[in-house]
PDB file of N, CA and C in Angstrom:
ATOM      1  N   UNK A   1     104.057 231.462-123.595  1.00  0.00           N
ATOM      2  CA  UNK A   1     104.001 231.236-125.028  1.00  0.00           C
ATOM      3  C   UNK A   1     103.686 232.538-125.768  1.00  0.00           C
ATOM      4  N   UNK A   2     102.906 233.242-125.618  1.00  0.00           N
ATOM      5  CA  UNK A   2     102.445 234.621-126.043  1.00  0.00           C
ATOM      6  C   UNK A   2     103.546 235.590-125.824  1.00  0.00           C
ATOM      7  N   UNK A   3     104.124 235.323-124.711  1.00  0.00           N
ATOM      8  CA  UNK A   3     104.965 236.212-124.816  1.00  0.00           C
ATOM      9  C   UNK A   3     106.112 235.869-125.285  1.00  0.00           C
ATOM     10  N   UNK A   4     106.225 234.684-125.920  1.00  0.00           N
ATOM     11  CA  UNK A   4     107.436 234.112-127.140  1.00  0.00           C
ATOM     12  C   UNK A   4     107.237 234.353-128.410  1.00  0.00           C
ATOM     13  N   UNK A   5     105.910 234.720-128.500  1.00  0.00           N
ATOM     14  CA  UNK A   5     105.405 234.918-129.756  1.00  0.00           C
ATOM     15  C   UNK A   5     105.804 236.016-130.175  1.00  0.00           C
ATOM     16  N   UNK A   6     105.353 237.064-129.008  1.00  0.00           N
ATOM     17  CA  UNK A   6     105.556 238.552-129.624  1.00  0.00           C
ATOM     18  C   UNK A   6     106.981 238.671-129.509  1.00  0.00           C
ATOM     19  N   UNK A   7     107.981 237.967-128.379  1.00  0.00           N
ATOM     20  CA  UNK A   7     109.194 238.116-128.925  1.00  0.00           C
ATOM     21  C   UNK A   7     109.994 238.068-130.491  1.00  0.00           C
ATOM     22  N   UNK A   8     109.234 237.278-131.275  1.00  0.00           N
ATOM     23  CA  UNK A   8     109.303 236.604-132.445  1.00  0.00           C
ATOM     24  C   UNK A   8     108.981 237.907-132.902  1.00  0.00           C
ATOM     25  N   UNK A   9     107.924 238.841-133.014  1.00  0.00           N
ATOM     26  CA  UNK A   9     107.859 239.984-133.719  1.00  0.00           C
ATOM     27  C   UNK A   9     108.904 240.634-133.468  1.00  0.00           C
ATOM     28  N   UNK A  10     109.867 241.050-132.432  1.00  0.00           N
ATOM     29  CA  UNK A  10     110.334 242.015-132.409  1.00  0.00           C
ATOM     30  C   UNK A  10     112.045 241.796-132.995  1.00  0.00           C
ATOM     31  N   UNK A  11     112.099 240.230-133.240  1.00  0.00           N
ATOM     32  CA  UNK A  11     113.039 239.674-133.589  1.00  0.00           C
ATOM     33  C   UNK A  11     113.389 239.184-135.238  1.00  0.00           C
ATOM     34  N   UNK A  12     112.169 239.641-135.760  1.00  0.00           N
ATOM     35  CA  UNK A  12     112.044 239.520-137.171  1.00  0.00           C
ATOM     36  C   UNK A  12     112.991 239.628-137.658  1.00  0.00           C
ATOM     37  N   UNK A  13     113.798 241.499-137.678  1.00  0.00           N
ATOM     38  CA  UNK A  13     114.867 241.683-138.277  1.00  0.00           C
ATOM     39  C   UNK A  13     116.219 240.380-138.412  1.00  0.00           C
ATOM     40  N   UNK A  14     116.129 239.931-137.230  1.00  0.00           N
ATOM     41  CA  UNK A  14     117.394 238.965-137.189  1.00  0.00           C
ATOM     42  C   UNK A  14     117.029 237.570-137.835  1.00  0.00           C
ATOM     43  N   UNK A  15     115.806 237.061-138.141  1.00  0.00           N
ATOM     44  CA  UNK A  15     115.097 235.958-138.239  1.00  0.00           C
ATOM     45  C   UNK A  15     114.964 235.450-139.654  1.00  0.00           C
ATOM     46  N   UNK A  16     115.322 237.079-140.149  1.00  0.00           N
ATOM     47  CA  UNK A  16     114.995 236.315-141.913  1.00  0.00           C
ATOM     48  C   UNK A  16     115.723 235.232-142.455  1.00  0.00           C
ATOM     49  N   UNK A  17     114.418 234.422-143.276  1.00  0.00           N
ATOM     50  CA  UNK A  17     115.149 233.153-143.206  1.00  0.00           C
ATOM     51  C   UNK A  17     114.617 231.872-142.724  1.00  0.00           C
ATOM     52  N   UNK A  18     113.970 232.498-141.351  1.00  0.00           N
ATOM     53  CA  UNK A  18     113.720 231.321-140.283  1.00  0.00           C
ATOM     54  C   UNK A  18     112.511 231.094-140.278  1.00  0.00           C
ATOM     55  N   UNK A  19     111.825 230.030-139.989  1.00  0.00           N
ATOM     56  CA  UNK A  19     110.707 229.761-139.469  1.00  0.00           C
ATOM     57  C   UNK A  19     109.675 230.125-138.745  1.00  0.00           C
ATOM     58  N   UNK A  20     110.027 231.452-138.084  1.00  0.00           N
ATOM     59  CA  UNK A  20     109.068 231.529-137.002  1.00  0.00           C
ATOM     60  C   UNK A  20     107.255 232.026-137.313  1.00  0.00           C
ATOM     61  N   UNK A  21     107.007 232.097-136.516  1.00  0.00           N
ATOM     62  CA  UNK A  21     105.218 231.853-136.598  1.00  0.00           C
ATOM     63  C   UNK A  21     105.010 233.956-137.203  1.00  0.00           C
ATOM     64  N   UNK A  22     105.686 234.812-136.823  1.00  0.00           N
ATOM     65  CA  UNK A  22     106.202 236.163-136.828  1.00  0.00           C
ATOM     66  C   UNK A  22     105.944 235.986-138.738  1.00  0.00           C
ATOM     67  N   UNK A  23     106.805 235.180-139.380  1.00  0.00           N
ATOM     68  CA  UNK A  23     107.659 235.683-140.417  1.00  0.00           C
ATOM     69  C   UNK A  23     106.445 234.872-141.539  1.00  0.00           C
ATOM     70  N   UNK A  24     106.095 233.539-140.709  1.00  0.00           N
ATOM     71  CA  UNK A  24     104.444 232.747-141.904  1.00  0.00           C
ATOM     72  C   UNK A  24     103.327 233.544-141.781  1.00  0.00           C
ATOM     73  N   UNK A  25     102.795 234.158-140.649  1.00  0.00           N
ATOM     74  CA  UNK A  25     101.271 234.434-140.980  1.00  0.00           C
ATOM     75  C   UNK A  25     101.469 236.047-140.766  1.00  0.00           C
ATOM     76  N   UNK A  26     102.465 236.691-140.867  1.00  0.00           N
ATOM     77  CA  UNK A  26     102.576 238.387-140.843  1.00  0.00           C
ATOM     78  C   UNK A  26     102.579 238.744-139.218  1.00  0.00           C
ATOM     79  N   UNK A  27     102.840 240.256-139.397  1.00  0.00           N
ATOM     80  CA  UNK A  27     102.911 240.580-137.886  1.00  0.00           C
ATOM     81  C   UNK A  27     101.416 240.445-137.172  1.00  0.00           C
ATOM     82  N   UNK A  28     100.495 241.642-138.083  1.00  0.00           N
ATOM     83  CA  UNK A  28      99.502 241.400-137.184  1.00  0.00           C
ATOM     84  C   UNK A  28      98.566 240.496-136.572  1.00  0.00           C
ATOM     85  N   UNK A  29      98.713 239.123-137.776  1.00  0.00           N
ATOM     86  CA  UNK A  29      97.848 237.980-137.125  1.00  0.00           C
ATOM     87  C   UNK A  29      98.863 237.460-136.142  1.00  0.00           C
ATOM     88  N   UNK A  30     100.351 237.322-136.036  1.00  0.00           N
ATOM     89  CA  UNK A  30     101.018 237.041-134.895  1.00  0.00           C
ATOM     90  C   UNK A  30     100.319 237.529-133.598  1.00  0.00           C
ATOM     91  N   UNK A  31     100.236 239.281-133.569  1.00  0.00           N
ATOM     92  CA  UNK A  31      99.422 239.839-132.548  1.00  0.00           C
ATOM     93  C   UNK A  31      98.230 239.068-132.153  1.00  0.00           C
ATOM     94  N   UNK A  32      97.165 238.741-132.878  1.00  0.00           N
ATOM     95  CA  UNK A  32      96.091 238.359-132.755  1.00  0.00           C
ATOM     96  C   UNK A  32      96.145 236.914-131.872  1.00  0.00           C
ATOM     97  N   UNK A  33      97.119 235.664-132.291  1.00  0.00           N
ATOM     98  CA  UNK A  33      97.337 235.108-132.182  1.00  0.00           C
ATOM     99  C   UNK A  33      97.805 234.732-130.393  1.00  0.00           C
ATOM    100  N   UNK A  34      98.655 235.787-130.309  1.00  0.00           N
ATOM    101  CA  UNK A  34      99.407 236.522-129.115  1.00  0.00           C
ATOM    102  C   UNK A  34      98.366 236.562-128.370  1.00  0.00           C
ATOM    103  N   UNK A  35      97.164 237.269-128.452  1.00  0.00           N
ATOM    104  CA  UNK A  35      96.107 237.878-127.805  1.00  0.00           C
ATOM    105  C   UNK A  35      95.391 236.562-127.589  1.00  0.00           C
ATOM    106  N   UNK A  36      94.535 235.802-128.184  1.00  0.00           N
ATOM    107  CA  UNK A  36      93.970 234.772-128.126  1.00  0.00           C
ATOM    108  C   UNK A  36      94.440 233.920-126.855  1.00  0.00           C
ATOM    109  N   UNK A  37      95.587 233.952-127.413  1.00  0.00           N
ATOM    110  CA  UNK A  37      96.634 232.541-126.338  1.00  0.00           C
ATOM    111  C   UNK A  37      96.628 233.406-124.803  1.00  0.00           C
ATOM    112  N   UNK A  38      96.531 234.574-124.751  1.00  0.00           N
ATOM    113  CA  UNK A  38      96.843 235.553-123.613  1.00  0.00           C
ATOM    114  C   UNK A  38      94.794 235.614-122.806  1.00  0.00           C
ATOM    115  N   UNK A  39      94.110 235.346-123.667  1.00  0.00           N
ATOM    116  CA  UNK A  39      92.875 235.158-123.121  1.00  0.00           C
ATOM    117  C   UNK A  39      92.432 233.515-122.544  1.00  0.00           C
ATOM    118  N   UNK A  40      92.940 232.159-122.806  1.00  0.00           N
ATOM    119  CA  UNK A  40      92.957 231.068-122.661  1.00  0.00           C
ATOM    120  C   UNK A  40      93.701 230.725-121.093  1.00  0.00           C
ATOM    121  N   UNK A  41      94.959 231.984-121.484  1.00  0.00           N
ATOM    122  CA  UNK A  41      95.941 231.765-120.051  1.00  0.00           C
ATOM    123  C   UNK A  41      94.886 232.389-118.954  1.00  0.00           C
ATOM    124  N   UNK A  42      94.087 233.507-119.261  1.00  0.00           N
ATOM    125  CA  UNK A  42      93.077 234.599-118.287  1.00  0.00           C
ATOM    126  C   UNK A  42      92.363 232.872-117.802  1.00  0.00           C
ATOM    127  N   UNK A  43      91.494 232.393-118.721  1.00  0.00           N
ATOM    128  CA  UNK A  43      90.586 231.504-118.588  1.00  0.00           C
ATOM    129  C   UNK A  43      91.042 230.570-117.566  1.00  0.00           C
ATOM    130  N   UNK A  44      92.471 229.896-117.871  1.00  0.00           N
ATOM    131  CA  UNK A  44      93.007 229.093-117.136  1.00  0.00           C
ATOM    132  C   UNK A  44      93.281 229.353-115.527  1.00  0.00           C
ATOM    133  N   UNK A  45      93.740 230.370-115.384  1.00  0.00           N
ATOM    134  CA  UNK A  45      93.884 231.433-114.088  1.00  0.00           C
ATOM    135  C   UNK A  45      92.600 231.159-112.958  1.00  0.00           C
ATOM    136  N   UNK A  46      91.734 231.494-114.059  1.00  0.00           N
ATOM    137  CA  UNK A  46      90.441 231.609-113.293  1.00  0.00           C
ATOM    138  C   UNK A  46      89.831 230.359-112.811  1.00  0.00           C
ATOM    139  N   UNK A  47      89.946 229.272-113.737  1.00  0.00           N
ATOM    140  CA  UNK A  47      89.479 228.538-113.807  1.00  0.00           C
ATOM    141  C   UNK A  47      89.515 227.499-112.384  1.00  0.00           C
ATOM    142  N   UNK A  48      90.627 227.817-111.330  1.00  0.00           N
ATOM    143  CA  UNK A  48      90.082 226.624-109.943  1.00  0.00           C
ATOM    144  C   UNK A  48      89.833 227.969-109.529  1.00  0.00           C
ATOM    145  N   UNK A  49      89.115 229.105-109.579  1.00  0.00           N
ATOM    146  CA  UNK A  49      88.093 229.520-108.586  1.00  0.00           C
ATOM    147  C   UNK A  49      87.055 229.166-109.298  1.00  0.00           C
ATOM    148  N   UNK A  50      86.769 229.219-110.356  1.00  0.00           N
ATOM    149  CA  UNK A  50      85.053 229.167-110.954  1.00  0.00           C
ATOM    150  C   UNK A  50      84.812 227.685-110.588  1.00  0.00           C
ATOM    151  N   UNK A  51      85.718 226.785-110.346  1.00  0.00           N
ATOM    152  CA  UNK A  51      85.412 225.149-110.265  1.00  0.00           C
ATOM    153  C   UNK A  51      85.979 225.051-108.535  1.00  0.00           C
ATOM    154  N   UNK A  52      85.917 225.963-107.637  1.00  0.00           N
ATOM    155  CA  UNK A  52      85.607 226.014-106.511  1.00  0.00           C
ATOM    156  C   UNK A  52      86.718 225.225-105.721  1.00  0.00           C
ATOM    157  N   UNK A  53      87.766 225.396-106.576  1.00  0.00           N
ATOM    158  CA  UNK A  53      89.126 224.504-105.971  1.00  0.00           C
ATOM    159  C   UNK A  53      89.956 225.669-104.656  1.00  0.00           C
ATOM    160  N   UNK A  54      89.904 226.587-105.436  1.00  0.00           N
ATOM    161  CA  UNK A  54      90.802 228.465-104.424  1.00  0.00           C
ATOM    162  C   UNK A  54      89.079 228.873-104.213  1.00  0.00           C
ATOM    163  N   UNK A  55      89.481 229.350-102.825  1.00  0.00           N
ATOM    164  CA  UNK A  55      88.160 230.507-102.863  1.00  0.00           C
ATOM    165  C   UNK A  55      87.937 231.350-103.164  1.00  0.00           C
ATOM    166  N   UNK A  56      86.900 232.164-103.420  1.00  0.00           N
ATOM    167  CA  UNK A  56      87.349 233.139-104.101  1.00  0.00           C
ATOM    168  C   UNK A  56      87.262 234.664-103.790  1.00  0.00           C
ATOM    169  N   UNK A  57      87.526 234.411-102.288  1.00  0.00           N
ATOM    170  CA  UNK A  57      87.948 235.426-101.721  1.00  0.00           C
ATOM    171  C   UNK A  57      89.703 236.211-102.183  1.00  0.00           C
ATOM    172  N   UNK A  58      90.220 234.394-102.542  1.00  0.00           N
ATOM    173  CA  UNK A  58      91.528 234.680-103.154  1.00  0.00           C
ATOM    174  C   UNK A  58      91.944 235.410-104.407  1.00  0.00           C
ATOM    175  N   UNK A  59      91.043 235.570-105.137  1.00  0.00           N
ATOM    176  CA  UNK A  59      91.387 236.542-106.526  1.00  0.00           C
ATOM    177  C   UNK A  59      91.386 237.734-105.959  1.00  0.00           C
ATOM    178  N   UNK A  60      91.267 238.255-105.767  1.00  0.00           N
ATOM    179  CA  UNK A  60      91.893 239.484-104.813  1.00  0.00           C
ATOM    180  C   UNK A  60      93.461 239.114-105.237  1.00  0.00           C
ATOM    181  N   UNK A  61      94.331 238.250-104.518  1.00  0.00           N
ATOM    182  CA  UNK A  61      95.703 237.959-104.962  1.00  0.00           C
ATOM    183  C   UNK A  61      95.879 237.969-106.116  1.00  0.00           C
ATOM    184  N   UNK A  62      94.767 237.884-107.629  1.00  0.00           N
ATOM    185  CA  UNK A  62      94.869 237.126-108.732  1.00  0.00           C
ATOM    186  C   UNK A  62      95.046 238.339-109.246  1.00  0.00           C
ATOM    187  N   UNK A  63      93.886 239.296-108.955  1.00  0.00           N
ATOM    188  CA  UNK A  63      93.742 240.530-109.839  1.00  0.00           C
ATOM    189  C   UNK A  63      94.703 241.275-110.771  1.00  0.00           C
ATOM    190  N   UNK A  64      95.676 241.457-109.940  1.00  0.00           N
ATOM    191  CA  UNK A  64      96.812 242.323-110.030  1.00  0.00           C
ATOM    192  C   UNK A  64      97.462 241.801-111.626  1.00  0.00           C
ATOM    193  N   UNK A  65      97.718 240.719-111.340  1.00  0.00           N
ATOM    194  CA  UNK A  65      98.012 240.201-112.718  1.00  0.00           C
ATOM    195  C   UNK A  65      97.254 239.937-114.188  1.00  0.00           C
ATOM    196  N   UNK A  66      96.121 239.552-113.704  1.00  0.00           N
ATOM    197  CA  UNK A  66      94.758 239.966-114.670  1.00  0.00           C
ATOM    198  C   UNK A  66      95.043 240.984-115.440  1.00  0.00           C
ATOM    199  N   UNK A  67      95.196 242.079-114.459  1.00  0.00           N
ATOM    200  CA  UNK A  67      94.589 243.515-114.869  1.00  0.00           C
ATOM    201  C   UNK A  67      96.167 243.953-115.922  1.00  0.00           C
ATOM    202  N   UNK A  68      97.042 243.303-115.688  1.00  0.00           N
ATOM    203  CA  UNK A  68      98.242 243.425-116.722  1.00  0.00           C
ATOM    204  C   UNK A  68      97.830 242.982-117.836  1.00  0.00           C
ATOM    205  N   UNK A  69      97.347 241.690-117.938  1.00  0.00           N
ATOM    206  CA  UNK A  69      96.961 241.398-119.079  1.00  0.00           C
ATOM    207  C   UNK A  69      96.349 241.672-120.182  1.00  0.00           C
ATOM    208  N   UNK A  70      95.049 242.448-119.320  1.00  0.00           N
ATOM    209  CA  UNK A  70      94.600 243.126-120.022  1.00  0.00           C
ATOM    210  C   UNK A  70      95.329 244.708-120.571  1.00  0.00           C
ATOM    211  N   UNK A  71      95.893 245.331-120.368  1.00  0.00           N
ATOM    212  CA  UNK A  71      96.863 246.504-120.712  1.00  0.00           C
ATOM    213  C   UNK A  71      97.473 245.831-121.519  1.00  0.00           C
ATOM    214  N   UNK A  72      98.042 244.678-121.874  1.00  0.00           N
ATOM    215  CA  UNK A  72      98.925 243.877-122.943  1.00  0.00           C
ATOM    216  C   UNK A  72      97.926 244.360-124.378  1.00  0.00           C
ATOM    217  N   UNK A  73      96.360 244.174-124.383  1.00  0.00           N
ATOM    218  CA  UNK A  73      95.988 244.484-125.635  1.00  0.00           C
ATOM    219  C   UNK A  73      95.660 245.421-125.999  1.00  0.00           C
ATOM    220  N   UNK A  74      96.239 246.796-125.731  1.00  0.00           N
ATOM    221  CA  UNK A  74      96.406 248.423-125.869  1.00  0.00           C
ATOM    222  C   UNK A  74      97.847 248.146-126.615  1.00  0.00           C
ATOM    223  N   UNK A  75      98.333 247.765-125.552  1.00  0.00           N
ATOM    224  CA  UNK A  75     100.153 247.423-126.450  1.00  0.00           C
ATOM    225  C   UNK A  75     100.120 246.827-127.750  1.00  0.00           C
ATOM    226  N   UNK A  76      99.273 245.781-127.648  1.00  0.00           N
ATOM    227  CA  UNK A  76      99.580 245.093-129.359  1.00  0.00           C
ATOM    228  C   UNK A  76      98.965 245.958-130.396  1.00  0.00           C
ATOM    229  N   UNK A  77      98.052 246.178-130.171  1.00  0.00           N
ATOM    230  CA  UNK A  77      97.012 247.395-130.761  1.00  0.00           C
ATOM    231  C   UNK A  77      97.407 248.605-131.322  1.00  0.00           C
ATOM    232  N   UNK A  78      98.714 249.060-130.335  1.00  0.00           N
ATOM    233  CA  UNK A  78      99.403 250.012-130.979  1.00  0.00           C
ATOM    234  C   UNK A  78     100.976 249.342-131.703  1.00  0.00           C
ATOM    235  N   UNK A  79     101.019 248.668-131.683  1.00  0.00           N
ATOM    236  CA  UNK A  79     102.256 247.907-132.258  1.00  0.00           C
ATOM    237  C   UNK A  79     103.526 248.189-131.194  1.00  0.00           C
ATOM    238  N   UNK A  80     103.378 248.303-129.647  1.00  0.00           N
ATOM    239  CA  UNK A  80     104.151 248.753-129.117  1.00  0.00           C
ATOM    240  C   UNK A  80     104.683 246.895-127.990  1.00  0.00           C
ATOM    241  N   UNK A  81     105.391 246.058-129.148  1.00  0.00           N
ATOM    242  CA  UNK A  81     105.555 244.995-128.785  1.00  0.00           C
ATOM    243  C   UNK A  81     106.761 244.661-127.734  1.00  0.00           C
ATOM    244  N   UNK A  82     107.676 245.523-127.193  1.00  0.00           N
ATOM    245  CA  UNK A  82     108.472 244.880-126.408  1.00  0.00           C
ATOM    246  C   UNK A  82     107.559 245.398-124.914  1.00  0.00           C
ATOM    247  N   UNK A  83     106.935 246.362-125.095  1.00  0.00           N
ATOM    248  CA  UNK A  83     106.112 246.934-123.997  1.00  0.00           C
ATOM    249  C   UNK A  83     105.113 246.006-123.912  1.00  0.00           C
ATOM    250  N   UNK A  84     104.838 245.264-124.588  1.00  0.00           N
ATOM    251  CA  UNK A  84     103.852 244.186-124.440  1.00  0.00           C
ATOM    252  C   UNK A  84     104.253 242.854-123.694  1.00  0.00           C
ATOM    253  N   UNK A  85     105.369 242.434-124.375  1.00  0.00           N
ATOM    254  CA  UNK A  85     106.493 241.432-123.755  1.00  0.00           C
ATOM    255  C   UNK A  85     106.382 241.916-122.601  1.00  0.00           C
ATOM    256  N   UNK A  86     106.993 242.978-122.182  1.00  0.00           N
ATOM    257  CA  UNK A  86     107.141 243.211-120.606  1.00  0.00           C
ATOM    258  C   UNK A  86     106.150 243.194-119.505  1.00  0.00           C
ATOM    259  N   UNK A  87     105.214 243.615-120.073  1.00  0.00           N
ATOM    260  CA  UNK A  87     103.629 243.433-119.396  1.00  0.00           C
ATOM    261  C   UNK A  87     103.545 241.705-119.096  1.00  0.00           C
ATOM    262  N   UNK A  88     103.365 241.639-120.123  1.00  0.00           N
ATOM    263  CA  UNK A  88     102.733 239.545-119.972  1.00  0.00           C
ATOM    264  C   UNK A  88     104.066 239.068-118.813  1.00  0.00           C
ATOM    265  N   UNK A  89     105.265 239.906-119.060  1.00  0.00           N
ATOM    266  CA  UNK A  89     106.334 238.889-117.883  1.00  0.00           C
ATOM    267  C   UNK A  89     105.932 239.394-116.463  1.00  0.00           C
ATOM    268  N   UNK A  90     105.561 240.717-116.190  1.00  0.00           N
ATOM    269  CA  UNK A  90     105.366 240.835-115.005  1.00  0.00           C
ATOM    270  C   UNK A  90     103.834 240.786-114.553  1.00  0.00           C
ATOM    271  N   UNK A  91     102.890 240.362-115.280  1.00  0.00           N
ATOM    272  CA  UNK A  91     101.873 239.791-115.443  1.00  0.00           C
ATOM    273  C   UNK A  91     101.931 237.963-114.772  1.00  0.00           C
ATOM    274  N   UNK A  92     102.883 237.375-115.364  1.00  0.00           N
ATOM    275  CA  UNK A  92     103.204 236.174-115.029  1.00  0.00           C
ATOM    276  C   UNK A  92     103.601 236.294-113.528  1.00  0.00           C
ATOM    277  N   UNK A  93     104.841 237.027-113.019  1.00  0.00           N
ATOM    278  CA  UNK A  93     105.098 236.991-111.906  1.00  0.00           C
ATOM    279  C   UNK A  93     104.103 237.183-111.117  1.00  0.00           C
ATOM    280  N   UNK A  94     103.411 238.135-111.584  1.00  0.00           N
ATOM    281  CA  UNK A  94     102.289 238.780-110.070  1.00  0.00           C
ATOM    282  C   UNK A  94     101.235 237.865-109.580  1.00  0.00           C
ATOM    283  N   UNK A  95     100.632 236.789-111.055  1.00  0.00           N
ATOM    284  CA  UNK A  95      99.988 235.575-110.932  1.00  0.00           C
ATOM    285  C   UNK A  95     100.191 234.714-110.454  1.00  0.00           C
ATOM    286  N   UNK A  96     101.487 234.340-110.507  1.00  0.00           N
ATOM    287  CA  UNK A  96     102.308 233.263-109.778  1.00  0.00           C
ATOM    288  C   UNK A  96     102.546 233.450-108.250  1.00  0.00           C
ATOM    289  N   UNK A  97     102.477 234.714-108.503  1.00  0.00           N
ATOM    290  CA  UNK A  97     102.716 235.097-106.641  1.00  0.00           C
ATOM    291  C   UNK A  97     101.321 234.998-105.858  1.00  0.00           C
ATOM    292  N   UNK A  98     100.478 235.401-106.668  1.00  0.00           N
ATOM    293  CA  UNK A  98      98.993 235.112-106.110  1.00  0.00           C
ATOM    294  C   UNK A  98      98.333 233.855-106.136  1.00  0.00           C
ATOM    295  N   UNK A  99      98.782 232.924-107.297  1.00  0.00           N
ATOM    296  CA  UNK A  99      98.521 231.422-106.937  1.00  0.00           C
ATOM    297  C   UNK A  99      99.393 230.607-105.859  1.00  0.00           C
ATOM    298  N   UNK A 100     100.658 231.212-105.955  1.00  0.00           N
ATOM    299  CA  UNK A 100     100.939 230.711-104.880  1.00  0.00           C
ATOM    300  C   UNK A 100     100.609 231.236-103.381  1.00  0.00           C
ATOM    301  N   UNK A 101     100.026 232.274-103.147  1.00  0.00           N
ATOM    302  CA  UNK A 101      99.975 232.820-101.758  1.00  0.00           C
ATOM    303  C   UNK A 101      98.698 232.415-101.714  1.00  0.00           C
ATOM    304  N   UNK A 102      97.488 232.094-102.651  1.00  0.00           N
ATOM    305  CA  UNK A 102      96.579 231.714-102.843  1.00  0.00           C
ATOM    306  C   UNK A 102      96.564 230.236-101.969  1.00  0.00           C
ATOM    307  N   UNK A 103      97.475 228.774-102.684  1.00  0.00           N
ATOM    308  CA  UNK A 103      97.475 227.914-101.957  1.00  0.00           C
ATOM    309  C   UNK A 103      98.312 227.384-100.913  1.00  0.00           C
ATOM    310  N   UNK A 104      99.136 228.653-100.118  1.00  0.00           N
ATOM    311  CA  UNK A 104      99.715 229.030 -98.800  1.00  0.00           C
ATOM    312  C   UNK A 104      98.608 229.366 -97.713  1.00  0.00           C
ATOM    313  N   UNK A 105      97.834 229.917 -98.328  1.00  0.00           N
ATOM    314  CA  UNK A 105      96.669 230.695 -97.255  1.00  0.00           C
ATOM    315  C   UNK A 105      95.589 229.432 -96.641  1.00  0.00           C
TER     316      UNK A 105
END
């Protein structure tokens, strides 16, 4: 979702007109917005090790993607939004690969 959002910023030019969340509340609360939703997903991530579902020897697998996430809010910060997009996607993959090798192990 966050990273649909900031797509929406970078898509403005073509958008005028349209609805999107980009074009009602301005760019930078989009960012903000972006960011928020990108800290909830962190929370969520974490959340079956802190509730003792993965062990948590397994974030080790998790990290990698974490640590993208966080570099995502340097990117918005500087208004450098498709570099941001790209972060949160390979952010997603690396998470996904660690939840899943997570409940393989």
């Amino acid at each position: 979702l966050a990273r649909e959002i900031i797509k929406d910023i970078e898509d403005m030019e073509g958008d005028k007109g349209r609805n999107t969340l980009a074009m009602r509340i301005g760019v930078e609360k989009t960012r903000i917005v972006a960011w928020v939703i990108l800290l909830f997903t962190m929370a969520s991530i974490l959340a079956p090790f802190a509730l003792e579902i993965f062990p948590k020897i397994h974030l080790i697998l998790i990290i990698p993607g974490l640590m993208l996430i966080f570099l995502v809010k340097r990117k918005l910060a500087y208004s450098e939004d498709r570099n941001a997009q790209l972060l949160i996607k390979r952010s997603l993959q690396l998470s996904l690969l660690g939840l899943i090798t997570s409940t393989l192990i």
